[in-house]
N, C-alpha and C. Protein backbone atom coordinates (compact mmCIF):
# COMPACT_ATOMS: atom_id res chain seq x y z
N UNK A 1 0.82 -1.19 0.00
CA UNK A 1 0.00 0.00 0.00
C UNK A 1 0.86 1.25 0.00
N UNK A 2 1.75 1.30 0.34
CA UNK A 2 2.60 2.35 0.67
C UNK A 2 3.61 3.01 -0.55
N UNK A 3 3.38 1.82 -1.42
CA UNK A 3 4.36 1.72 -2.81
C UNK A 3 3.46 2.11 -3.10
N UNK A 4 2.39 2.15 -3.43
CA UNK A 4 1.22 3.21 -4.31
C UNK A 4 1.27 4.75 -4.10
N UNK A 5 1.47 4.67 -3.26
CA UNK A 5 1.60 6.33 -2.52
C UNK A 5 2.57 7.02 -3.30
N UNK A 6 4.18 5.95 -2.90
CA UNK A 6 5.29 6.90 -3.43
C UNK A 6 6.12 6.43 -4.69
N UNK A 7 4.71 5.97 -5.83
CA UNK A 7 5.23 5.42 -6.41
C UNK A 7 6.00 6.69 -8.13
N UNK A 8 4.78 7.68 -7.83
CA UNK A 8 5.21 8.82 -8.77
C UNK A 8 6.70 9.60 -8.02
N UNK A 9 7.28 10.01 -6.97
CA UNK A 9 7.62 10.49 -6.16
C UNK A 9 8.79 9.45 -6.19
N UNK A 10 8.78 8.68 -6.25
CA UNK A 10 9.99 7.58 -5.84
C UNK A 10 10.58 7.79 -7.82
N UNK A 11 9.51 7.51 -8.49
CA UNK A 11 10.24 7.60 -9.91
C UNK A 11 11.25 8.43 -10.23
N UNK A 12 10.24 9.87 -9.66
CA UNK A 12 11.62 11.03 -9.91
C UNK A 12 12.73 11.37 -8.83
N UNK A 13 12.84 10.33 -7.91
CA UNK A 13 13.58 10.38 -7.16
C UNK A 13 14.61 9.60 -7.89
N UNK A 14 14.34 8.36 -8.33
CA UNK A 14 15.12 7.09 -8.84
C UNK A 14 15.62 8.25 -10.00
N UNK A 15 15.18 8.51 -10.67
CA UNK A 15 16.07 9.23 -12.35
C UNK A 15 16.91 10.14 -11.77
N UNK A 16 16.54 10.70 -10.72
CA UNK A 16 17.78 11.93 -10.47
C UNK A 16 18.86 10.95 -9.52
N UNK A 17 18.93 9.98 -9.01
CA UNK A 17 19.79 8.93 -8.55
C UNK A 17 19.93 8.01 -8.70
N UNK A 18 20.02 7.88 -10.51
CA UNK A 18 20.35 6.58 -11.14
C UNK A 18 21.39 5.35 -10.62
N UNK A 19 22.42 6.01 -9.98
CA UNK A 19 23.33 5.30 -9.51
C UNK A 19 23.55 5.07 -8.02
N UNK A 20 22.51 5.70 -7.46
CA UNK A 20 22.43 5.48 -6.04
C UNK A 20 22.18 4.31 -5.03
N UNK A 21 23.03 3.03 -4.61
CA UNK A 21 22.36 2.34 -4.41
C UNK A 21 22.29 2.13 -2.71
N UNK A 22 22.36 3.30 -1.96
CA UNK A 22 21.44 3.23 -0.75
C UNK A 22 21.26 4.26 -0.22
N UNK A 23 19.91 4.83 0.44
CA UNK A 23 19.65 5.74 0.48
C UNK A 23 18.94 5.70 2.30
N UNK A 24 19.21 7.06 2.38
CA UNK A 24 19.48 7.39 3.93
C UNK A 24 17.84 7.40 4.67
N UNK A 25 18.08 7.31 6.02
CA UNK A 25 16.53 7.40 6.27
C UNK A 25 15.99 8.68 6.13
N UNK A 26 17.05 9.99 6.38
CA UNK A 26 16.70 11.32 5.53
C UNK A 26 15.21 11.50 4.53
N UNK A 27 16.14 10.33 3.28
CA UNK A 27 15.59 10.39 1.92
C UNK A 27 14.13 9.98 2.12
N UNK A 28 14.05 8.41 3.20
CA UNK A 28 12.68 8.34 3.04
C UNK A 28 11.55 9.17 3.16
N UNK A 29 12.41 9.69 4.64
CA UNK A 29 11.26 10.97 5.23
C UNK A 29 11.00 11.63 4.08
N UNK A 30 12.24 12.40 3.70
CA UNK A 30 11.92 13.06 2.36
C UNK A 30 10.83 12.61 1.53
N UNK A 31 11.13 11.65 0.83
CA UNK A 31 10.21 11.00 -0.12
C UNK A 31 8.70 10.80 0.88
N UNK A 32 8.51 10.49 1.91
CA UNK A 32 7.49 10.56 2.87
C UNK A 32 6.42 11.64 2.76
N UNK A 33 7.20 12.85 3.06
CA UNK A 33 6.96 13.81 3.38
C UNK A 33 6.29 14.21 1.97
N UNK A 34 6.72 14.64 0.62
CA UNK A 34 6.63 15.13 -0.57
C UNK A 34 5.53 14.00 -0.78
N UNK A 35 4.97 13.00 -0.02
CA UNK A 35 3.66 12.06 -0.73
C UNK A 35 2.65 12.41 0.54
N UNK A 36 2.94 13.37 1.16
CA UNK A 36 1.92 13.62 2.24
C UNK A 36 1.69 12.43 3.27
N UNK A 37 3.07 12.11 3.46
CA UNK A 37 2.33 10.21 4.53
C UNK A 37 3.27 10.45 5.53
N UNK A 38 2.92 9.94 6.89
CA UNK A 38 3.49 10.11 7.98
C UNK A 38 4.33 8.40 8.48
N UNK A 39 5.31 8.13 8.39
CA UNK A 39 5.35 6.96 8.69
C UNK A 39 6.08 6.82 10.06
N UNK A 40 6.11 5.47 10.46
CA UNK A 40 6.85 5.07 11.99
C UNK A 40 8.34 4.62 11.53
N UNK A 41 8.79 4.62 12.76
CA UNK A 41 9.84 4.61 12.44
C UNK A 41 10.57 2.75 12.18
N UNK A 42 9.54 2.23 12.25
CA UNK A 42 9.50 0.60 11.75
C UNK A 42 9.43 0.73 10.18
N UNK A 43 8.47 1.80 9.82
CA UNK A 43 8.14 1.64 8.21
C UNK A 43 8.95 2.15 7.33
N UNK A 44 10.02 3.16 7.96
CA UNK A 44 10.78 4.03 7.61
C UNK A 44 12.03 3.24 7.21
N UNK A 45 12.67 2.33 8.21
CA UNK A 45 13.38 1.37 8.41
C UNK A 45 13.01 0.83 7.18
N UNK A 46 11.64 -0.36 7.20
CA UNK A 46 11.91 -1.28 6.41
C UNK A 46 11.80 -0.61 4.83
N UNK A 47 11.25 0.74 4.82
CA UNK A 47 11.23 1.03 3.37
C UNK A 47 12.47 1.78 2.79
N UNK A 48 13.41 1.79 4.04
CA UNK A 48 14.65 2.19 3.11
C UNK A 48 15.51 0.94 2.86
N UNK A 49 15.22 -0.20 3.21
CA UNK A 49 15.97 -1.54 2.59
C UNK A 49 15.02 -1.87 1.65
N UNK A 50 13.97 -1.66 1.24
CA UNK A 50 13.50 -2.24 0.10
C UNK A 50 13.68 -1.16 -1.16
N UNK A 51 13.83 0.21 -0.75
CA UNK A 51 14.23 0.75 -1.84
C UNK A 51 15.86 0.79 -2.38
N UNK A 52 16.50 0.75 -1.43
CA UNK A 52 17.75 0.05 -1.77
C UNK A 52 17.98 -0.79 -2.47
N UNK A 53 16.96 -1.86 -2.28
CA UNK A 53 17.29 -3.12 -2.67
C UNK A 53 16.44 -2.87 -4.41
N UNK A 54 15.77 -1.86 -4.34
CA UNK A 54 14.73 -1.97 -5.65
C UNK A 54 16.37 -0.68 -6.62
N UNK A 55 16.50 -0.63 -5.69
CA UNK A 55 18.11 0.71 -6.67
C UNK A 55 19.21 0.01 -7.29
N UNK A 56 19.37 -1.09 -6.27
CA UNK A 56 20.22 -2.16 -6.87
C UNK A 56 19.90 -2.93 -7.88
N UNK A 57 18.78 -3.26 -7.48
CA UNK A 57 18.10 -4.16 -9.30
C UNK A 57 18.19 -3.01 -10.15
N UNK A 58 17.70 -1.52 -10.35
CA UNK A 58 17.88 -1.32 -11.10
C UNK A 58 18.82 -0.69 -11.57
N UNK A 59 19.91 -0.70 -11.30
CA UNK A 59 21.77 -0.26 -11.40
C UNK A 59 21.91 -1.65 -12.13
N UNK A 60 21.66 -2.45 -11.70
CA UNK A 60 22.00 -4.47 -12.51
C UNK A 60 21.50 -3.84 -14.07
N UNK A 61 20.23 -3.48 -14.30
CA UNK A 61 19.11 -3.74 -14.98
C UNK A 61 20.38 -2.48 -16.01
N UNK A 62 20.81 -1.43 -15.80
CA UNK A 62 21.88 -0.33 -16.33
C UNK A 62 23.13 -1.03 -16.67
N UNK A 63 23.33 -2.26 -16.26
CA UNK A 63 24.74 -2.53 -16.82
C UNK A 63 24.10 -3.39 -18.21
N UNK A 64 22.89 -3.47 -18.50
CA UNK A 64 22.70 -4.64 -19.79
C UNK A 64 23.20 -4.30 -21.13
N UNK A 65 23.61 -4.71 -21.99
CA UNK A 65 23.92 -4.43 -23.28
C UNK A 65 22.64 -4.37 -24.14
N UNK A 66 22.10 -3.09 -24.47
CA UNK A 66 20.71 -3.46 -25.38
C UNK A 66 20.84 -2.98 -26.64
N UNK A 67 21.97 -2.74 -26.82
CA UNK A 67 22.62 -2.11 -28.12
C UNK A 67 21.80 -2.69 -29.72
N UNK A 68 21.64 -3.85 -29.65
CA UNK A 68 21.07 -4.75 -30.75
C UNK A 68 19.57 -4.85 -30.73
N UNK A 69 18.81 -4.69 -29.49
CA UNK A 69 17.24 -5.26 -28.90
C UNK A 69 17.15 -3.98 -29.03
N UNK A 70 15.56 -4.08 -30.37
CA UNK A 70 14.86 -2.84 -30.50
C UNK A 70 13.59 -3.10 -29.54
N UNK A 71 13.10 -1.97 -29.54
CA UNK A 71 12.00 -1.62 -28.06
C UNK A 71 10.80 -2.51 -28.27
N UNK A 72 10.10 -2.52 -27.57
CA UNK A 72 9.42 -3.59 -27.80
C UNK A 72 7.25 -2.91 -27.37
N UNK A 73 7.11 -2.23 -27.86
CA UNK A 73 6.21 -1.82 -28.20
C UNK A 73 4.85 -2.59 -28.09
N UNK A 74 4.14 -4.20 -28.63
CA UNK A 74 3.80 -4.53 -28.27
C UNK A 74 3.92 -6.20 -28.15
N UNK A 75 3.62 -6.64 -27.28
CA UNK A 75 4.08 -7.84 -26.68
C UNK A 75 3.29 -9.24 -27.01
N UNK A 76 1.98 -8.82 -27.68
CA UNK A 76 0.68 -9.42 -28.01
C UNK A 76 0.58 -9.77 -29.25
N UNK A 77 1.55 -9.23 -29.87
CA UNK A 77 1.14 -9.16 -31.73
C UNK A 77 -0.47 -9.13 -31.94
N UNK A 78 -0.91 -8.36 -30.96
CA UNK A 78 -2.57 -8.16 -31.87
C UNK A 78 -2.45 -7.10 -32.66
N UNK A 79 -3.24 -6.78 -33.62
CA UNK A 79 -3.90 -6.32 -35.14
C UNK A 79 -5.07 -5.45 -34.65
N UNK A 80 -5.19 -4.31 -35.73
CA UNK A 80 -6.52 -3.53 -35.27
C UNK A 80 -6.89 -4.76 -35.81
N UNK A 81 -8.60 -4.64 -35.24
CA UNK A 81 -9.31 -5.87 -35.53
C UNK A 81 -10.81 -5.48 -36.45
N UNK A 82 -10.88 -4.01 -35.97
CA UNK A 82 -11.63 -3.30 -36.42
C UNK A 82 -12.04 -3.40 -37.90
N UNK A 83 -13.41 -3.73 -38.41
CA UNK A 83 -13.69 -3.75 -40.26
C UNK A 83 -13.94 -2.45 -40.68
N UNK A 84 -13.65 -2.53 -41.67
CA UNK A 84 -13.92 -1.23 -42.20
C UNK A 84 -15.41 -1.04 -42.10
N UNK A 85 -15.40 0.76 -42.56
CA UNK A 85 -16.72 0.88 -42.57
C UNK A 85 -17.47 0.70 -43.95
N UNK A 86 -18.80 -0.05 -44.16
CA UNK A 86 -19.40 -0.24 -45.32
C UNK A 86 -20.47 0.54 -44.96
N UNK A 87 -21.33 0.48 -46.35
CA UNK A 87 -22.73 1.13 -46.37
C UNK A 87 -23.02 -0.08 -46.96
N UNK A 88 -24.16 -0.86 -46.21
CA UNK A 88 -24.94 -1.93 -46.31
C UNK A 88 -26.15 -1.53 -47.28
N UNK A 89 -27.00 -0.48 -46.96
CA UNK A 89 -28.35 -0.24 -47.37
C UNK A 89 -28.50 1.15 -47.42
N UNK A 90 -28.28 1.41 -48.98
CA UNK A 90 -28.21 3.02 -48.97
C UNK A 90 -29.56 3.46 -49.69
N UNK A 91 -30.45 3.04 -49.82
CA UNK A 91 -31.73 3.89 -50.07
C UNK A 91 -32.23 4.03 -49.26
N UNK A 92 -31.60 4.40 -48.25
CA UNK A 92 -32.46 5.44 -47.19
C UNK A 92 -32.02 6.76 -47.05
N UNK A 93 -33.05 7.94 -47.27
CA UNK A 93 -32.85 9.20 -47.64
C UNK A 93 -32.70 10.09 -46.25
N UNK A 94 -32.09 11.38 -45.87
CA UNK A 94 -32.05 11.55 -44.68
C UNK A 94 -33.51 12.15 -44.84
N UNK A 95 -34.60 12.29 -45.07
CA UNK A 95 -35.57 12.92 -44.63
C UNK A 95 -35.92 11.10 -43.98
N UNK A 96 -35.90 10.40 -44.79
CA UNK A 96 -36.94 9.57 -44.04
C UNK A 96 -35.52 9.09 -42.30
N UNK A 97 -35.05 8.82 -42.37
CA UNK A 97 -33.91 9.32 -41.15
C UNK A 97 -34.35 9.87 -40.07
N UNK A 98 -34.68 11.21 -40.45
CA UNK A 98 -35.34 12.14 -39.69
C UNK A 98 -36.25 12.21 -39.14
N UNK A 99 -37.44 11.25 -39.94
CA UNK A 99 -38.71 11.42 -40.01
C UNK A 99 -38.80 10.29 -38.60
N UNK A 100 -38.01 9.27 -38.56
CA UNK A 100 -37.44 8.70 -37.47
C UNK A 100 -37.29 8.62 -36.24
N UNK A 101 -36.52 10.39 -35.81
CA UNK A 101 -36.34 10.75 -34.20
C UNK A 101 -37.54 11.40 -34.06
N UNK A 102 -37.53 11.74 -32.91
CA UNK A 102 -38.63 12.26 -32.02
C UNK A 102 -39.06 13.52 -32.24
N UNK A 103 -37.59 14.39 -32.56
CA UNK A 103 -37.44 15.82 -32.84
C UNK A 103 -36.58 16.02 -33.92
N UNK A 104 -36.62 17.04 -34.81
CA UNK A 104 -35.61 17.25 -35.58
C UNK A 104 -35.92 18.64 -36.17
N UNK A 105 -34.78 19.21 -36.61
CA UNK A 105 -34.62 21.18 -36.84
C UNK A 105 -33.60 21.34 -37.54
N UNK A 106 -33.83 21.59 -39.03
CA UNK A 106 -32.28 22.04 -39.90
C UNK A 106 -31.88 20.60 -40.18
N UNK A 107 -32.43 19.76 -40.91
CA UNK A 107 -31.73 18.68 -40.77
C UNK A 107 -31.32 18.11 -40.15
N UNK A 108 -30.87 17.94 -38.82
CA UNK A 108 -30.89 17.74 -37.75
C UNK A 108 -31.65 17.02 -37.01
N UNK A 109 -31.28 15.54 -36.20
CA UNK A 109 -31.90 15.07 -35.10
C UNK A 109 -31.60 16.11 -34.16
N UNK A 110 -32.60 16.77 -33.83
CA UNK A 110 -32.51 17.64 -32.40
C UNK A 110 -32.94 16.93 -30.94
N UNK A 111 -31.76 17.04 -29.88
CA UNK A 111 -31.85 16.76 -28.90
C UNK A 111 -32.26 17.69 -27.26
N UNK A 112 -32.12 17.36 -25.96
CA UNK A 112 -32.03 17.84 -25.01
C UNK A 112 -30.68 18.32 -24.64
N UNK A 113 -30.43 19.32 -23.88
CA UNK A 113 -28.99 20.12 -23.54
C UNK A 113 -28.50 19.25 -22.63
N UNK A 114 -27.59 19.05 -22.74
CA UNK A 114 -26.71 17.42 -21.59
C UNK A 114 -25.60 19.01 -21.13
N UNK A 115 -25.72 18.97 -19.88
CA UNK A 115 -24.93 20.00 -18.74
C UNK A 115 -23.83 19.32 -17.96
């Protein structure tokens, strides 16, 4: 629950300390504080070893060679799936269309004001 909180807040923490891999109980407060959350000093503790430990994976994740691996965009190989649009049955004229809704003005299906 707490990773939801500081999870925007921790991002731009992580990019401006790409290479940081441990960070003080200072920082948590910090990062605490800037997500509006008050924590104990148990939570404070354990969330500066798990962000440590989440700085270190991603310092590992910075040494990879991706020089060759293009990005990977989508993972599904799905396809629009979408058909085109046809006109099935075109002798229908817009008056008779019209003649149709409930109300109509200027050509126009005229409706109620949605606020």
């Amino acid at each position: 629950m707490l990773y939801v909180h500081l999870k925007c807040v921790f991002c731009v923490f992580i990019g401006y300390n790409v290479y940081m891999t441990q960070i003080s109980r200072d920082d948590v407060q910090h990062l605490a504080q800037l997500s509006s959350l008050r924590l104990s000093d148990d939570e404070t503790g354990g969330l500066q070893e798990d962000i440590s430990n989440i700085l270190q994976y991603i310092e590992q994740l910075a040494e990879l060679d991706t020089a060759g691996v293009e990005p990977t965009y989508q993972v599904t190989d799905l396809e629009n799936v979408w058909r085109d649009d046809q006109v099935l049955d075109d002798h229908i004229t817009r008056e008779q269309l019209l003649a149709l809704s409930p109300e109509s003005a200027n050509n126009q299906v005229k409706v109620p004001k949605v606020l």
